[in-house]
Protein backbone atom coordinates (compact mmCIF):
# COMPACT_ATOMS: atom_id res chain seq x y z
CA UNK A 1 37.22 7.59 -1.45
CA UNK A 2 36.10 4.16 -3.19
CA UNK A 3 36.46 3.50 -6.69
CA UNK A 4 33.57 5.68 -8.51
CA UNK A 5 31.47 5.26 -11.80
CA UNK A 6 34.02 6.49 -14.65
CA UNK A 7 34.16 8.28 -18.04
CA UNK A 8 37.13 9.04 -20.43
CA UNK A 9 40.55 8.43 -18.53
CA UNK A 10 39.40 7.75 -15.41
CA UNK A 11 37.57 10.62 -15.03
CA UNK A 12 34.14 10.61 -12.33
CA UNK A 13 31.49 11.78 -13.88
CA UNK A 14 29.92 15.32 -13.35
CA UNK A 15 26.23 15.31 -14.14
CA UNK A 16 25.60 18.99 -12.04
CA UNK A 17 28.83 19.94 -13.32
CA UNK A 18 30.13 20.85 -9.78
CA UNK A 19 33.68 20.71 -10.73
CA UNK A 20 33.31 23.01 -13.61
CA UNK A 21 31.63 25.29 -11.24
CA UNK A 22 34.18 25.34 -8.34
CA UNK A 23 37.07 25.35 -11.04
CA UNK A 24 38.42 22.03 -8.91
CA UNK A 25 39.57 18.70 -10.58
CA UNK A 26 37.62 15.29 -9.35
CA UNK A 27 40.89 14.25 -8.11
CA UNK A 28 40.79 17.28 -6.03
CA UNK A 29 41.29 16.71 -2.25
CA UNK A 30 38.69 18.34 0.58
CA UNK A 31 41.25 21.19 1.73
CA UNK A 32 41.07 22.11 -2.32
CA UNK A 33 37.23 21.78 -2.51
CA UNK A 34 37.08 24.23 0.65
CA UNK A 35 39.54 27.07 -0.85
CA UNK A 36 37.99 26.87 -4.31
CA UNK A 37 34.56 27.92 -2.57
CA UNK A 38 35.70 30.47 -0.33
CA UNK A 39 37.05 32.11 -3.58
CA UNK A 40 34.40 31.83 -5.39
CA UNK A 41 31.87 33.05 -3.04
CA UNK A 42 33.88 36.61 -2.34
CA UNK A 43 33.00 37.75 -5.78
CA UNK A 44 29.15 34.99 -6.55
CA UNK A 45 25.89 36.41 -6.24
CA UNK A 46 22.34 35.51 -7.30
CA UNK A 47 22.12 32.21 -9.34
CA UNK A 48 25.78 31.38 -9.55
CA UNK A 49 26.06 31.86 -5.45
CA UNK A 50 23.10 29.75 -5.50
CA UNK A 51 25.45 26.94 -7.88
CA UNK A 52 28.45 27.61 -5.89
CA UNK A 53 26.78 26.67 -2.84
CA UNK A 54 24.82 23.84 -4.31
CA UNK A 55 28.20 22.42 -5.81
CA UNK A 56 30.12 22.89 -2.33
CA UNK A 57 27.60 21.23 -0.42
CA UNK A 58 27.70 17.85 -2.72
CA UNK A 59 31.54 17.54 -2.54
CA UNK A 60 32.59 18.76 0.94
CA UNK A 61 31.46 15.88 2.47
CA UNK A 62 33.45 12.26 1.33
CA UNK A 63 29.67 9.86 1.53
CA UNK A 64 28.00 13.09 -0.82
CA UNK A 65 31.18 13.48 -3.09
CA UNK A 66 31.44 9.51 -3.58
CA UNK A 67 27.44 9.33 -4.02
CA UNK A 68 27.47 12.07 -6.80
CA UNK A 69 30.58 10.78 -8.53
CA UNK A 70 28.81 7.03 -9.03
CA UNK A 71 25.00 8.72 -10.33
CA UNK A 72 26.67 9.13 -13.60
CA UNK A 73 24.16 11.17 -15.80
CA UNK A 74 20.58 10.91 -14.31
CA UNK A 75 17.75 9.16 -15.99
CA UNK A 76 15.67 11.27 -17.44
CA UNK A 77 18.15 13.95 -18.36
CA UNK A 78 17.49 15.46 -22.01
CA UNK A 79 19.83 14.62 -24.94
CA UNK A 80 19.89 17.39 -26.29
CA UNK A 81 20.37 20.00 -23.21
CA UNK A 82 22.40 22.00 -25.66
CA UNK A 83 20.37 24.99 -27.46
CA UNK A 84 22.85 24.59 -30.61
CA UNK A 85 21.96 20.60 -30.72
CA UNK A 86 18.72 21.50 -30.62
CA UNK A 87 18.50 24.28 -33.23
CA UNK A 88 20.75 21.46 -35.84
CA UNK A 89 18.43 19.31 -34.98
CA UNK A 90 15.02 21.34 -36.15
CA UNK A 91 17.08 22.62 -39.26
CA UNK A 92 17.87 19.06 -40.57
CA UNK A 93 14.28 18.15 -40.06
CA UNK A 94 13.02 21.27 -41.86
CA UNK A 95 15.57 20.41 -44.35
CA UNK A 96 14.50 16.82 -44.57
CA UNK A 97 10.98 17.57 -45.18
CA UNK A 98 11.55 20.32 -47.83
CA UNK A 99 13.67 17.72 -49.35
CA UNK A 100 11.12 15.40 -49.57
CA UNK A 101 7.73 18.04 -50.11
CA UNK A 102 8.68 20.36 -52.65
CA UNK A 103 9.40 18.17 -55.75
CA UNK A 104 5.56 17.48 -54.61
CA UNK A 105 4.68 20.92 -54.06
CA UNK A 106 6.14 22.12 -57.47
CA UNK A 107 4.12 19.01 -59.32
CA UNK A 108 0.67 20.11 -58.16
CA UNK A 109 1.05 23.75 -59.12
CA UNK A 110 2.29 22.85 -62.88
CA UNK A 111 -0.59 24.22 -64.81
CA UNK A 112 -1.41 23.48 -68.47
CA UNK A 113 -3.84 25.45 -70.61
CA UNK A 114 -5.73 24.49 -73.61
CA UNK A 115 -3.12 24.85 -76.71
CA UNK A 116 -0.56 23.71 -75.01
CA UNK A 117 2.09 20.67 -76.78
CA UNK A 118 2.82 17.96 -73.68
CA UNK A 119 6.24 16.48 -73.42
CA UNK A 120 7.27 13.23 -71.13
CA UNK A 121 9.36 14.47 -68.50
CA UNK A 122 13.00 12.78 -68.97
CA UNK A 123 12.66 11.87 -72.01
CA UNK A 124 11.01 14.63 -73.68
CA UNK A 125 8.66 12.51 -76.19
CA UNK A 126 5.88 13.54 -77.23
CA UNK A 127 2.68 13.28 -75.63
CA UNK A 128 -0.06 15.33 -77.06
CA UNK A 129 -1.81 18.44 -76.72
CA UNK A 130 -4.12 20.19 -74.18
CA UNK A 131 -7.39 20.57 -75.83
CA UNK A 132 -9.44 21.61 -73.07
CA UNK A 133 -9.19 21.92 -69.50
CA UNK A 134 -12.11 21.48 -67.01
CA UNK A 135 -11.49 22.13 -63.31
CA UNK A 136 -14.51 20.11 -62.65
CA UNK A 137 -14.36 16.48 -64.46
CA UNK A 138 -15.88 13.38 -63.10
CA UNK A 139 -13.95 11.00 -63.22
CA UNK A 140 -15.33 6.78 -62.82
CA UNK A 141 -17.83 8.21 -60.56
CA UNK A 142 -15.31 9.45 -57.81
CA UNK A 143 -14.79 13.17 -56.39
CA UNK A 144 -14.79 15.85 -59.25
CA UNK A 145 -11.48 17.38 -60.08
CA UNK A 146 -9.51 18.94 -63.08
CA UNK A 147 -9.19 17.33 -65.73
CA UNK A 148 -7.52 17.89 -69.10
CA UNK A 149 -9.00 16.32 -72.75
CA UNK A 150 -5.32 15.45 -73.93
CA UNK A 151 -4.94 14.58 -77.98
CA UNK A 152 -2.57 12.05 -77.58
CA UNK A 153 0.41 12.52 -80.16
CA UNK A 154 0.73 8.88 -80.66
CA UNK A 155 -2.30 7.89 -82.16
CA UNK A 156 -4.55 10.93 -82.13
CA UNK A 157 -6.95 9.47 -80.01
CA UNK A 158 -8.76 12.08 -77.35
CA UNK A 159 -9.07 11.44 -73.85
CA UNK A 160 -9.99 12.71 -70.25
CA UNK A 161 -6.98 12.40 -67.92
CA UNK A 162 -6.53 14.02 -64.31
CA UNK A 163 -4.95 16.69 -63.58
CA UNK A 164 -2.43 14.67 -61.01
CA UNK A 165 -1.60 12.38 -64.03
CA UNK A 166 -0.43 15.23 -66.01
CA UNK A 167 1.35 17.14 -63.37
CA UNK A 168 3.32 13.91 -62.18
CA UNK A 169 4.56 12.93 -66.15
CA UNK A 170 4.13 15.84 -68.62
CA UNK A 171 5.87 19.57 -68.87
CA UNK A 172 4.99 21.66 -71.60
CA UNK A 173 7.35 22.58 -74.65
C-alpha cells in the first residue's frame, strides 16, 4: 500500500469512519479486514449491516483502501457534525446576545413619573425632578415620543428631554 494522506502519528485518515466501524486498525492487513466483517455481520442488521457492508467494501480491495485513506475529510463536510458542538455553539450565541441586549432592554423599560427626584447613574448627583411626563412630545419637529419636563437641580431651569435621554443617564432616588 503507498504512503497515504496522514493525521496524528501516522495515522490515515478515516472520514466514513470505516475502521471504527469494523473495529480494525488502518494498519490492519486484508486477512484482518475480512474476519472483522464476517464477525460483525453474524450479529448487524438494518443501518449498521448497511455501514458494515459499506465499510467492507471500501477497504477489501488495496486501489479502494489506498483511495479512501488519501480523501482525508471531504470538502464540504460540516464542522460541526457533532449535536453537542452544535448545541455550545447556539448557547454561547444566545448568551452573547443577552449579554449585549438586556442592559438595553432594562434601559427602555425604566419608567419615571411626575414627582420623582433624578439621580446620574454612577455618580449619583443630582439631576432634577420629573415634573410632568407626556408620552406624546414633539420633539425639533421629528416623530412624537415621551417626553419628560425635567427641573434641573442645577440651576432650576425647566426643560423637555426624551424619554431615551433619561432612561440611558438618570435612576430615580
Amino acid at each position: 500500500m503507498a504512503a497515504a494522506k496522514t493525521r496524528r502519528k501516522g495515522m490515515p485518515l478515516d472520514p466514513e469512519g470505516h475502521y471504527k466501524i469494523l473495529k480494525v486498525s488502518p494498519e490492519a492487513g486484508a486477512d484482518e479486514v475480512r474476519l472483522a466483517y464476517a464477525m460483525a455481520k453474524q450479529n448487524a442488521s438494518g443501518p449498521y449491516l448497511q455501514k458494515l457492508e459499506a465499510a467492507y467494501e471500501a477497504l477489501k480491495d488495496p486501489k479502494r483502501r489506498e483511495a479512501y485513506d488519501g480523501e482525508g475529510v471531504p470538502e464540504g463536510t460540516p464542522i460541526l457534525k457533532n449535536p453537542i458542538t452544535l448545541v455550545v455553539a447556539i448557547a454561547i450565541l444566545i448568551g452573547a446576545i443577552a449579554f449585549l441586549w438586556v442592559p438595553d432592554i432594562r434601559m427602555r423599560s425604566r419608567k419615571f413619573e411626575a414627582g420623582q427626584t433624578l439621580v446620574k447613574m454612577g455618580t449619583s448627583r443630582p439631576f432634577g425632578k420629573v415634573i410632568q411626563v407626556d408620552r406624546s412630545h414633539q420633539f425639533n419637529a421629528g416623530p412624537a415620543m415621551t417626553g419628560y419636563l425635567v427641573e434641573l437641580a442645577e440651576n432650576g431651569r425647566r426643560v423637555w428631554l426624551p424619554a431615551i435621554d433619561l432612561q440611558a443617564t438618570c435612576e430615580t432616588r
